[in-house]
C-alpha atoms as a PDB file:
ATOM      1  CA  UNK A   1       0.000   0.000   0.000  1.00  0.00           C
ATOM      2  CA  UNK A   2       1.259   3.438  -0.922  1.00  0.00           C
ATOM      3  CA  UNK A   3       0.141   6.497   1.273  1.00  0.00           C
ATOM      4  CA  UNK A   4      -0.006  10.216  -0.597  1.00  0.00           C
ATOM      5  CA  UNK A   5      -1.149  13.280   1.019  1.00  0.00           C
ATOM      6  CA  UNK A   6      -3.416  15.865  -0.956  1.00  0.00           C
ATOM      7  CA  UNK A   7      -3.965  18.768   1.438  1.00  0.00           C
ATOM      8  CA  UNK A   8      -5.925  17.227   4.385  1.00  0.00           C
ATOM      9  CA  UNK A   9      -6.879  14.073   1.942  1.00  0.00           C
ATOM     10  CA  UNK A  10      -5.044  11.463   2.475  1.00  0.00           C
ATOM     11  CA  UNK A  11      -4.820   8.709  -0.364  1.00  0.00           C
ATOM     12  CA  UNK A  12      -4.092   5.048  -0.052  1.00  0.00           C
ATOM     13  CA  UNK A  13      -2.820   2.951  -2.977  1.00  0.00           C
ATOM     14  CA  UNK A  14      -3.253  -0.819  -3.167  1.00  0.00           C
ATOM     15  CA  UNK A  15      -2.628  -3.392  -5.508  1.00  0.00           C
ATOM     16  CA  UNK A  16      -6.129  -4.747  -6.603  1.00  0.00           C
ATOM     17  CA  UNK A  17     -10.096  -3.610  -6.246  1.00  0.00           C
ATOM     18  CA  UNK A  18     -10.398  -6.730  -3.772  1.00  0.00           C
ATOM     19  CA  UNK A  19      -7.618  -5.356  -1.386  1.00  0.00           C
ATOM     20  CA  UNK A  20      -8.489  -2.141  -1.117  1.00  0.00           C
ATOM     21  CA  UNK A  21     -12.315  -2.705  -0.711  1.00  0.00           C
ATOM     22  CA  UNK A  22     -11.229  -5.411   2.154  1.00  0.00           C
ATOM     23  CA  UNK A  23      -8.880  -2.143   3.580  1.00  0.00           C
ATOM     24  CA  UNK A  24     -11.802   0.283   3.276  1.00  0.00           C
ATOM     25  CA  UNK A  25     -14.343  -2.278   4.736  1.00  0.00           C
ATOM     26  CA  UNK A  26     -11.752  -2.741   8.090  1.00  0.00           C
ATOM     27  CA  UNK A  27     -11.368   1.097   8.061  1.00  0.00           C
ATOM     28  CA  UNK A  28     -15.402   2.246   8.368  1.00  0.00           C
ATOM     29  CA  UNK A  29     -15.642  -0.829  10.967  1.00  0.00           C
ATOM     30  CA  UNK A  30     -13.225   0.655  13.253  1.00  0.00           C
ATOM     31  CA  UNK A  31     -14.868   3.926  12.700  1.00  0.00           C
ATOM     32  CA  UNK A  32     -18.403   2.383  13.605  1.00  0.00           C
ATOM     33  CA  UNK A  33     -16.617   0.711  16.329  1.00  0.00           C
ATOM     34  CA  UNK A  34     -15.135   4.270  17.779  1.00  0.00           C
ATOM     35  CA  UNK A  35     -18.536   5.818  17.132  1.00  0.00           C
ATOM     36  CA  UNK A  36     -20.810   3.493  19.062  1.00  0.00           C
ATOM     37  CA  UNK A  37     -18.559   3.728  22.167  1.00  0.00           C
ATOM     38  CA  UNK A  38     -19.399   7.356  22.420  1.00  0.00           C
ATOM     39  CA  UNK A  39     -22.969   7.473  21.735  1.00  0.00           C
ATOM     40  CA  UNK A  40     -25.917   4.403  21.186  1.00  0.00           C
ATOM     41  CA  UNK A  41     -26.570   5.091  17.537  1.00  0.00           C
ATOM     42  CA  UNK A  42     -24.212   5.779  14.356  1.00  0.00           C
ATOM     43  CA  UNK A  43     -25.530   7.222  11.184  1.00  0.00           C
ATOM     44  CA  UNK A  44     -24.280   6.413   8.002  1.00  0.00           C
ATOM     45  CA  UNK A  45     -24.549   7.545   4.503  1.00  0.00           C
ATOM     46  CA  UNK A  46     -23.645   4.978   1.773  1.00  0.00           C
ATOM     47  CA  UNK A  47     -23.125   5.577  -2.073  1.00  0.00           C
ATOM     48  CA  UNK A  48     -24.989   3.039  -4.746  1.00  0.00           C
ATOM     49  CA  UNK A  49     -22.861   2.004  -7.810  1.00  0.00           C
ATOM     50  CA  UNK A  50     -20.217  -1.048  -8.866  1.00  0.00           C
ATOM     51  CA  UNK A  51     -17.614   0.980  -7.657  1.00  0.00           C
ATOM     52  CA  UNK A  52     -18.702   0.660  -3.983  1.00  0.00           C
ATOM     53  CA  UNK A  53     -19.232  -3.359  -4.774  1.00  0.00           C
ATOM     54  CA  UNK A  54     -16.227  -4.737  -2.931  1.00  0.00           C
ATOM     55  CA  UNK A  55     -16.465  -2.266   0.333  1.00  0.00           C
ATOM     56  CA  UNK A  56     -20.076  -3.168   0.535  1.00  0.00           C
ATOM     57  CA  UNK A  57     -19.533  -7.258   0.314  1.00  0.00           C
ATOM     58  CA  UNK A  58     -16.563  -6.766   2.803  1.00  0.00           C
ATOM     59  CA  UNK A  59     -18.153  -4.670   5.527  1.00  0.00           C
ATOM     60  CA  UNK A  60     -21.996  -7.394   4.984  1.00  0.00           C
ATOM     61  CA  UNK A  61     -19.751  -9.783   5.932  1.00  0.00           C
ATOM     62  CA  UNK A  62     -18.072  -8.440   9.184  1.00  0.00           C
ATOM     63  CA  UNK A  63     -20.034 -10.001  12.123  1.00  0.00           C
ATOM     64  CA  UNK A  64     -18.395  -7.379  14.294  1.00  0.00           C
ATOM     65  CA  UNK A  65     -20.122  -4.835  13.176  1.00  0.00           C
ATOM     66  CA  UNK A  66     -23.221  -4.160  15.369  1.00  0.00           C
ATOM     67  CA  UNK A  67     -26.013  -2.756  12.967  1.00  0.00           C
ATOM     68  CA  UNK A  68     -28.878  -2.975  15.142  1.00  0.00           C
ATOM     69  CA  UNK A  69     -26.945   0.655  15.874  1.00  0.00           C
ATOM     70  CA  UNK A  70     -26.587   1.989  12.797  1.00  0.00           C
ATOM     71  CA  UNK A  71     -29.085   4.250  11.230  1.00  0.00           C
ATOM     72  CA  UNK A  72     -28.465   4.072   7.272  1.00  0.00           C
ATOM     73  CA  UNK A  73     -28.978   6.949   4.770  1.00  0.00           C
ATOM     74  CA  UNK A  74     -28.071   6.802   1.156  1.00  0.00           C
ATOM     75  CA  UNK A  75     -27.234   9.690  -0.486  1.00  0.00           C
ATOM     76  CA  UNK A  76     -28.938  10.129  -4.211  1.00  0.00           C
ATOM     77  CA  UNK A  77     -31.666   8.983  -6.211  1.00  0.00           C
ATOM     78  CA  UNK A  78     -33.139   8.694  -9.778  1.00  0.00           C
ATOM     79  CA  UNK A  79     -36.401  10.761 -10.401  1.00  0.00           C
ATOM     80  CA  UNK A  80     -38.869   9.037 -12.297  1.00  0.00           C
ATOM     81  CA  UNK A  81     -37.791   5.140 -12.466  1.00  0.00           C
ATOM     82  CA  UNK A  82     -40.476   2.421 -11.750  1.00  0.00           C
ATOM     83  CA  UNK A  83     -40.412   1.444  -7.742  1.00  0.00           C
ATOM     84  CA  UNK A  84     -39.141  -2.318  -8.873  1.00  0.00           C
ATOM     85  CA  UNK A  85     -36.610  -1.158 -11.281  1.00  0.00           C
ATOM     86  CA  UNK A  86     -33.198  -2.562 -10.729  1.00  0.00           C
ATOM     87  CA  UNK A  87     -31.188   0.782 -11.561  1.00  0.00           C
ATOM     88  CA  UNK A  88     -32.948   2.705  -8.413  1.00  0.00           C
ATOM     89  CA  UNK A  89     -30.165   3.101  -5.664  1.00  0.00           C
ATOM     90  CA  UNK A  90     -32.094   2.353  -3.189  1.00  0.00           C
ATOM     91  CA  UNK A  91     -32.841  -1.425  -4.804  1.00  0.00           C
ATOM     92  CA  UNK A  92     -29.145  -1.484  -5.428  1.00  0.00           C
ATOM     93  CA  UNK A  93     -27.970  -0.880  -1.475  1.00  0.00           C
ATOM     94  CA  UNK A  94     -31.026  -3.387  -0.623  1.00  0.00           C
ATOM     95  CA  UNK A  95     -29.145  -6.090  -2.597  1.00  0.00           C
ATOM     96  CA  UNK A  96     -25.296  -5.305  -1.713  1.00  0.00           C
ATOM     97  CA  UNK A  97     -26.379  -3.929   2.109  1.00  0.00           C
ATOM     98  CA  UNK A  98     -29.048  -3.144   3.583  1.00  0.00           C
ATOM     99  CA  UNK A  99     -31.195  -6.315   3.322  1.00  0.00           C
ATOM    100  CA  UNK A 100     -28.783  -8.509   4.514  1.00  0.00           C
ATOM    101  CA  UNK A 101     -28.579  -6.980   7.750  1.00  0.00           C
ATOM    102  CA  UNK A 102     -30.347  -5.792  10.672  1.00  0.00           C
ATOM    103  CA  UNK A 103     -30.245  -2.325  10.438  1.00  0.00           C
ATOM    104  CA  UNK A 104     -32.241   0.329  13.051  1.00  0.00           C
ATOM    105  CA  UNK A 105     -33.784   1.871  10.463  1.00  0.00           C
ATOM    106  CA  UNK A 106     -32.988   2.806   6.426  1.00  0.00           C
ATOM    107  CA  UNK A 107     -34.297   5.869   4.894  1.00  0.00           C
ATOM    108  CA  UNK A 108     -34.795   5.781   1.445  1.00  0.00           C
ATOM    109  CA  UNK A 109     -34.924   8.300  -1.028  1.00  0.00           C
ATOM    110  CA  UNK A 110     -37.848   6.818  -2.955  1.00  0.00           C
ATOM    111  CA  UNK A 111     -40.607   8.587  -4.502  1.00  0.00           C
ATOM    112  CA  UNK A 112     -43.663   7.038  -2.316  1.00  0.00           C
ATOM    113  CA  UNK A 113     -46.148   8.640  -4.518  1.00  0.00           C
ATOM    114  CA  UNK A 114     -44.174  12.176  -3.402  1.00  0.00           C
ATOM    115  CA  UNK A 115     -42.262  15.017  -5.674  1.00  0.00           C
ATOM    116  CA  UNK A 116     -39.075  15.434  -5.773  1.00  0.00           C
ATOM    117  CA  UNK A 117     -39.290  18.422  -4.208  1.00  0.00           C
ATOM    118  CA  UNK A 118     -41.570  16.547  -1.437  1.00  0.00           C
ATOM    119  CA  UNK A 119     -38.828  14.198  -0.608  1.00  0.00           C
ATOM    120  CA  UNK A 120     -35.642  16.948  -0.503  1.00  0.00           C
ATOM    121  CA  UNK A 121     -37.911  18.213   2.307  1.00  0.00           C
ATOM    122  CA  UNK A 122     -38.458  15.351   4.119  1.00  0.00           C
ATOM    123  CA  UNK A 123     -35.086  13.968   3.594  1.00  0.00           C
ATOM    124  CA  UNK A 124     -33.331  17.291   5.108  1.00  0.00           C
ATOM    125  CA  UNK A 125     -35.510  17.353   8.244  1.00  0.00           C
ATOM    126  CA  UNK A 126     -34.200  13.416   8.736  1.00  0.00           C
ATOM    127  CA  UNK A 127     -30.505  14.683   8.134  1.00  0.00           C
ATOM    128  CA  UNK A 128     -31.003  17.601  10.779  1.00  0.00           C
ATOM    129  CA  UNK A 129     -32.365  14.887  13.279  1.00  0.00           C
ATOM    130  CA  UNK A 130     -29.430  12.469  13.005  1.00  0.00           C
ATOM    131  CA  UNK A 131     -26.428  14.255  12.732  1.00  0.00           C
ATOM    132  CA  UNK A 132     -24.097  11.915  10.035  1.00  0.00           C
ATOM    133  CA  UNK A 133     -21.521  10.283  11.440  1.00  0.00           C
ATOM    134  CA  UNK A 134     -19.858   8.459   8.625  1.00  0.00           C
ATOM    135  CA  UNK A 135     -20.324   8.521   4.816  1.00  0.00           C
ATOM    136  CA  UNK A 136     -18.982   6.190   2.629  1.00  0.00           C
ATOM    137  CA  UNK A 137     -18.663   7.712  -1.010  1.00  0.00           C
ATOM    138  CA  UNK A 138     -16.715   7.255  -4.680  1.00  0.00           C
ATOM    139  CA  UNK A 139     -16.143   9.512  -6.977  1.00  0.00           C
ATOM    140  CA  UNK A 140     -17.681   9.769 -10.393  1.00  0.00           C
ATOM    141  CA  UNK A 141     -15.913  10.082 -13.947  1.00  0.00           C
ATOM    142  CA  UNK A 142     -16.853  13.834 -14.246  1.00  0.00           C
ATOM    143  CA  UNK A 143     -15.234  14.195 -10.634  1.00  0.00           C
ATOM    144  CA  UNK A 144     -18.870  14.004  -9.101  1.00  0.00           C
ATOM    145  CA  UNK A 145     -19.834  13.052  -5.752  1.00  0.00           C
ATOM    146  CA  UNK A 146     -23.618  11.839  -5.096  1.00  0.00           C
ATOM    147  CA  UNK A 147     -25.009  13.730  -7.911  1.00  0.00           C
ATOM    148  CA  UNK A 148     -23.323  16.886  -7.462  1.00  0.00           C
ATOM    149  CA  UNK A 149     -21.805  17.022 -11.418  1.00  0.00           C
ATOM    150  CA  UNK A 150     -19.947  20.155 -11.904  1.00  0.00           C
ATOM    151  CA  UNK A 151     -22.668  22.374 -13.204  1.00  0.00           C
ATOM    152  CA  UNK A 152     -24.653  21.914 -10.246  1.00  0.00           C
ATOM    153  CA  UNK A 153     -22.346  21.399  -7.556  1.00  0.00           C
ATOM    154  CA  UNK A 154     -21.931  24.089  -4.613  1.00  0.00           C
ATOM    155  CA  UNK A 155     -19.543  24.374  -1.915  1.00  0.00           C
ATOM    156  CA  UNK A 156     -21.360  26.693  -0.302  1.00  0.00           C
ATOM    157  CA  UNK A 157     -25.432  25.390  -0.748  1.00  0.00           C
ATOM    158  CA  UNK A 158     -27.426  25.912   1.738  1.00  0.00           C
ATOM    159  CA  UNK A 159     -29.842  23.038   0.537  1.00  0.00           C
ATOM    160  CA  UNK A 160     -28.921  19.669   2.206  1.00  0.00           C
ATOM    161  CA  UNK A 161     -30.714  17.613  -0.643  1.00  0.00           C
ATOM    162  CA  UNK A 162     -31.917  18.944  -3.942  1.00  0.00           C
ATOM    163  CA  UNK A 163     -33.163  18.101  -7.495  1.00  0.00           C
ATOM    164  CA  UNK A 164     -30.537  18.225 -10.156  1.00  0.00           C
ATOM    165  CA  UNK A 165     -30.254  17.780 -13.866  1.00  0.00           C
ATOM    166  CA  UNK A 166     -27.568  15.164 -14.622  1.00  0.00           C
ATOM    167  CA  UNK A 167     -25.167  15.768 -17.194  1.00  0.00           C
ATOM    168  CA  UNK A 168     -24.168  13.971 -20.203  1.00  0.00           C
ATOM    169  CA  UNK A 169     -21.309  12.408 -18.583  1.00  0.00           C
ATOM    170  CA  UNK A 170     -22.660  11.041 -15.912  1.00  0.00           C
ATOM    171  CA  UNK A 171     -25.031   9.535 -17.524  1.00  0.00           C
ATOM    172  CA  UNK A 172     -22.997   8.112 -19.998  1.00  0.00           C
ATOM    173  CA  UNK A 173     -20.995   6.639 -16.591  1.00  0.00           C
ATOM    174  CA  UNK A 174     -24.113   5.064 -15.959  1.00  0.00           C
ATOM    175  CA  UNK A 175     -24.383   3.064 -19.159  1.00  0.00           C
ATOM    176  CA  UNK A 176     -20.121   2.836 -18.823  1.00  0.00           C
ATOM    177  CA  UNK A 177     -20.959   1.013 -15.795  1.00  0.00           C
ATOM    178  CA  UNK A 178     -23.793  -1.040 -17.273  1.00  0.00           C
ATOM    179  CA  UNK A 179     -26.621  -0.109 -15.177  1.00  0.00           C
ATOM    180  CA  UNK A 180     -28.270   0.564 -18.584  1.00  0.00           C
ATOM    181  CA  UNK A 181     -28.208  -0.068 -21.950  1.00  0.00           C
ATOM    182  CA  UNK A 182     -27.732   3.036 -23.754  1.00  0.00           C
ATOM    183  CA  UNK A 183     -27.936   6.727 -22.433  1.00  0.00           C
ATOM    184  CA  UNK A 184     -31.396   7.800 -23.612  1.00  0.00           C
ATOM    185  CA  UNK A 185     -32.476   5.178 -20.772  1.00  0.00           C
ATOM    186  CA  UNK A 186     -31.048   7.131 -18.203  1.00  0.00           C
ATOM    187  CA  UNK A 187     -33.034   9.386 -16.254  1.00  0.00           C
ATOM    188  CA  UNK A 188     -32.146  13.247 -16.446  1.00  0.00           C
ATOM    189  CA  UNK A 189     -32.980  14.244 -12.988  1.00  0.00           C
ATOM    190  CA  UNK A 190     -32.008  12.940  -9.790  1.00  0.00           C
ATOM    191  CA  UNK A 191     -32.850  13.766  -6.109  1.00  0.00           C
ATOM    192  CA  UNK A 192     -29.386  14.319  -4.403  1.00  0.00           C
ATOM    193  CA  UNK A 193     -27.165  15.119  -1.054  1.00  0.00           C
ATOM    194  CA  UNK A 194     -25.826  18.348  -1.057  1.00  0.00           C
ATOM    195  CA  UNK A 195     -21.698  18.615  -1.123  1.00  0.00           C
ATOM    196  CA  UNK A 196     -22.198  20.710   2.486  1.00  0.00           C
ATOM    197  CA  UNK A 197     -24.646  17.526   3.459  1.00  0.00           C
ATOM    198  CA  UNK A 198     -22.177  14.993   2.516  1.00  0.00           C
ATOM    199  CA  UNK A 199     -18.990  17.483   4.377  1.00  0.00           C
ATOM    200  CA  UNK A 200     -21.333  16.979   7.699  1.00  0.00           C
ATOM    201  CA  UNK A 201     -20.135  13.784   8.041  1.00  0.00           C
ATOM    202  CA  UNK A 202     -17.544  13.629  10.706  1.00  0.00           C
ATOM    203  CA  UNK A 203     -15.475  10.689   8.664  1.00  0.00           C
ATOM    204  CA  UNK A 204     -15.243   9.919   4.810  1.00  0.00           C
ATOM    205  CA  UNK A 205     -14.318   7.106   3.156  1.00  0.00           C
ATOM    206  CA  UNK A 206     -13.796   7.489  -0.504  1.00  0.00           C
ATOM    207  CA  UNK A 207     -13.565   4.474  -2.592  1.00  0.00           C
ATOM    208  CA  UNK A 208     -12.541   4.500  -5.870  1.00  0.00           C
ATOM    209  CA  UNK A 209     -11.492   1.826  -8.243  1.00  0.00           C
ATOM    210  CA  UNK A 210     -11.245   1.636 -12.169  1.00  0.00           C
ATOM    211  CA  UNK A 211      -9.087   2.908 -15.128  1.00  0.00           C
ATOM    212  CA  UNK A 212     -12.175   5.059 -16.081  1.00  0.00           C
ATOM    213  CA  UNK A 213     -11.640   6.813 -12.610  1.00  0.00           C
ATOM    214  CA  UNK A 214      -8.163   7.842 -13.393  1.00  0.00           C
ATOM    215  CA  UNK A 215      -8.400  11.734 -14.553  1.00  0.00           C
ATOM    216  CA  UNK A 216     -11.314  12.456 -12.162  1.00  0.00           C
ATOM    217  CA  UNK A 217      -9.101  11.018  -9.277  1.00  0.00           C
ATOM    218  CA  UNK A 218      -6.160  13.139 -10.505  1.00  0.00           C
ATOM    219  CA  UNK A 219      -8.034  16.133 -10.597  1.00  0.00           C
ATOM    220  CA  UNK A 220      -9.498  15.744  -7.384  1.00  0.00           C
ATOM    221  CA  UNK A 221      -6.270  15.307  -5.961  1.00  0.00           C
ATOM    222  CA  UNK A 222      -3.845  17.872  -7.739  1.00  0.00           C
ATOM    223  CA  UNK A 223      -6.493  20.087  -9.673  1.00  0.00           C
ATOM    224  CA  UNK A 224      -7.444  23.277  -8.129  1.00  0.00           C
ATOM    225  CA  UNK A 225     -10.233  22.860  -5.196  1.00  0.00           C
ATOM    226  CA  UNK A 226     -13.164  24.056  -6.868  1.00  0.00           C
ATOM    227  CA  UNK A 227     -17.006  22.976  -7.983  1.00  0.00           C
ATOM    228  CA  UNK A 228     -15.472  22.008 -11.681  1.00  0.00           C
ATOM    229  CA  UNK A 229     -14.162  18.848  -9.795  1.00  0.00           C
ATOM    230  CA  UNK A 230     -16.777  18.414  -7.301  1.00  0.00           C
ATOM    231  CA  UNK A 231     -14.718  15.810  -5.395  1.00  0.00           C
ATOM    232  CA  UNK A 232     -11.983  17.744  -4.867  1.00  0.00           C
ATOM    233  CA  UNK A 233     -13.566  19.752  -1.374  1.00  0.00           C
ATOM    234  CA  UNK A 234     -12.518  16.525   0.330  1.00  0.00           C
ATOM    235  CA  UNK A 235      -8.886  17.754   0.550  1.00  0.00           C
ATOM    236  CA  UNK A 236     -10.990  20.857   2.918  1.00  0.00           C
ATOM    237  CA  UNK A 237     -11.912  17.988   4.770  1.00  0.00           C
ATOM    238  CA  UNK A 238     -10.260  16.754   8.331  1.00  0.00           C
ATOM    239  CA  UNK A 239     -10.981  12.944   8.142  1.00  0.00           C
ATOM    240  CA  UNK A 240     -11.239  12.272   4.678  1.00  0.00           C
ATOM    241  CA  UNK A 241      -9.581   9.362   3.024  1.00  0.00           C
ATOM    242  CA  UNK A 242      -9.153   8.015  -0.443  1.00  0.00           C
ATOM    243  CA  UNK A 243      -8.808   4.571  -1.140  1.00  0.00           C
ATOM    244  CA  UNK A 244      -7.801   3.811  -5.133  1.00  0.00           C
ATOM    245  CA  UNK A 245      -6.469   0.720  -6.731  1.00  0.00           C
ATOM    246  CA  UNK A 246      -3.201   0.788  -9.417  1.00  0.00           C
ATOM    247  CA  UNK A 247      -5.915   1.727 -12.237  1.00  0.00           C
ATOM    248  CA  UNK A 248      -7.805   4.869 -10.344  1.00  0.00           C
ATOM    249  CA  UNK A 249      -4.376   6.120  -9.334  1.00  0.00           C
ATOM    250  CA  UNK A 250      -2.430   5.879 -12.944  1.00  0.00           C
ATOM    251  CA  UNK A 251      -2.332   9.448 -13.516  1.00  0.00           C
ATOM    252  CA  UNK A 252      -1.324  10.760  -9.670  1.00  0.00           C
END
């Protein structure tokens, strides 16, 4: 493993996707662990994608982990997409996660027969009630994180979840990722997290794997901090880490 230091990011190289979603897994266990010594509940944030695949399989299988006291959030969500459908992020963290174990409670972002603008509302007040503990996040190829792309991300929005218009490259990273079959499948808005809702969060863990990763983790690390690489406020951020394989890290 290879340790870099971006600012207050700090970045961890390892050799495959496998060991450094087993790393990342051990990491937000000890950070539960800390958490739940100082108070009776944690609550957690946790991305939806194939990125997050191997921290999500490593951390359902770690009987040490006492979820009864955990309080799960996740932090975006397509507008528009059938309840059932398999792309939905909350259907995604039911199969990887939160399904497999007992949870206190998981809020979804799901429409419910609500607006968008219904849901950011209700959402918020949750996130006001349960201070976040720990997010777990990755980075997308247009340096997004949640679904703050760079012509809608703000450092400074005073929103903690809003509706955005996705841009063509993340949706394209959708179909990249093959979550669908071509890009006029993907949905155009989403209901997402804030950047200042996801910087609440008193620990970060950033996992991001994958060749296609590569500029947008370069950026984020030695770009100028700014909304054109959305991930890149994590080097602001006290207890922020990066985890990357050989491919994400190619260009650092």
């Amino acid at each position: 493993m290879i340790e870099k230091t971006y600012d207050e990011l700090e970045a961890r190289i390892y050799d495959s996707r496998a060991e450094m979603g087993a790393a990342a897994a051990r990491d937000v266990a000890a950070a539960i662990g800390k958490v739940l010594e100082e108070k009776e509940s944690c609550n957690m944030i946790f991305a939806a994608a194939p990125s997050q695949n191997e921290v999500l399989a490593a951390l359902r299988a770690d009987t040490s982990i006492q979820w009864s006291r955990i309080r799960a959030f996740h932090m975006d969500e397509y507008c528009g997409l059938k309840a059932d459908a398999p792309q939905a992020f909350g259907n995604f963290l039911d199969q990887a996660l939160f399904a497999h174990v007992p949870f206190r409670s998981v809020h979804y972002l799901r429409d419910a027969g609500r607006t968008p603008e219904e849901i950011c509302e209700t959402y918020s007040a949750l996130l006001e009630q349960n201070p976040v503990d720990i997010v777990c996040l990755g980075i997308g190829e247009n340096g997004h994180i949640a679904f703050n792309d760079p012509a809608v991300a703000d450092f400074s929005d005073s929103a903690l979840v809003k509706v955005v218009e996705l841009d063509a490259v993340c949706r394209q990273q959708q179909v990249n990722d093959g979550c669908f079959c071509g890009i006029e499948e993907v949905p155009t808005h989403a209901v997402t997290l804030t950047i200042p809702a996801l910087c609440r969060g008193k620990e970060l863990f950033c996992v991001v794997p994958g060749i296609r990763k590569a500029h947008a983790v370069k950026q984020t690390c030695e770009g100028p901090i700014g909304e054109a690489c959305p991930a890149s406020v994590m080097r602001r951020h006290s207890n922020a880490v990066l985890y990357l394989d050989r491919d994400s890290a190619a260009e650092l």
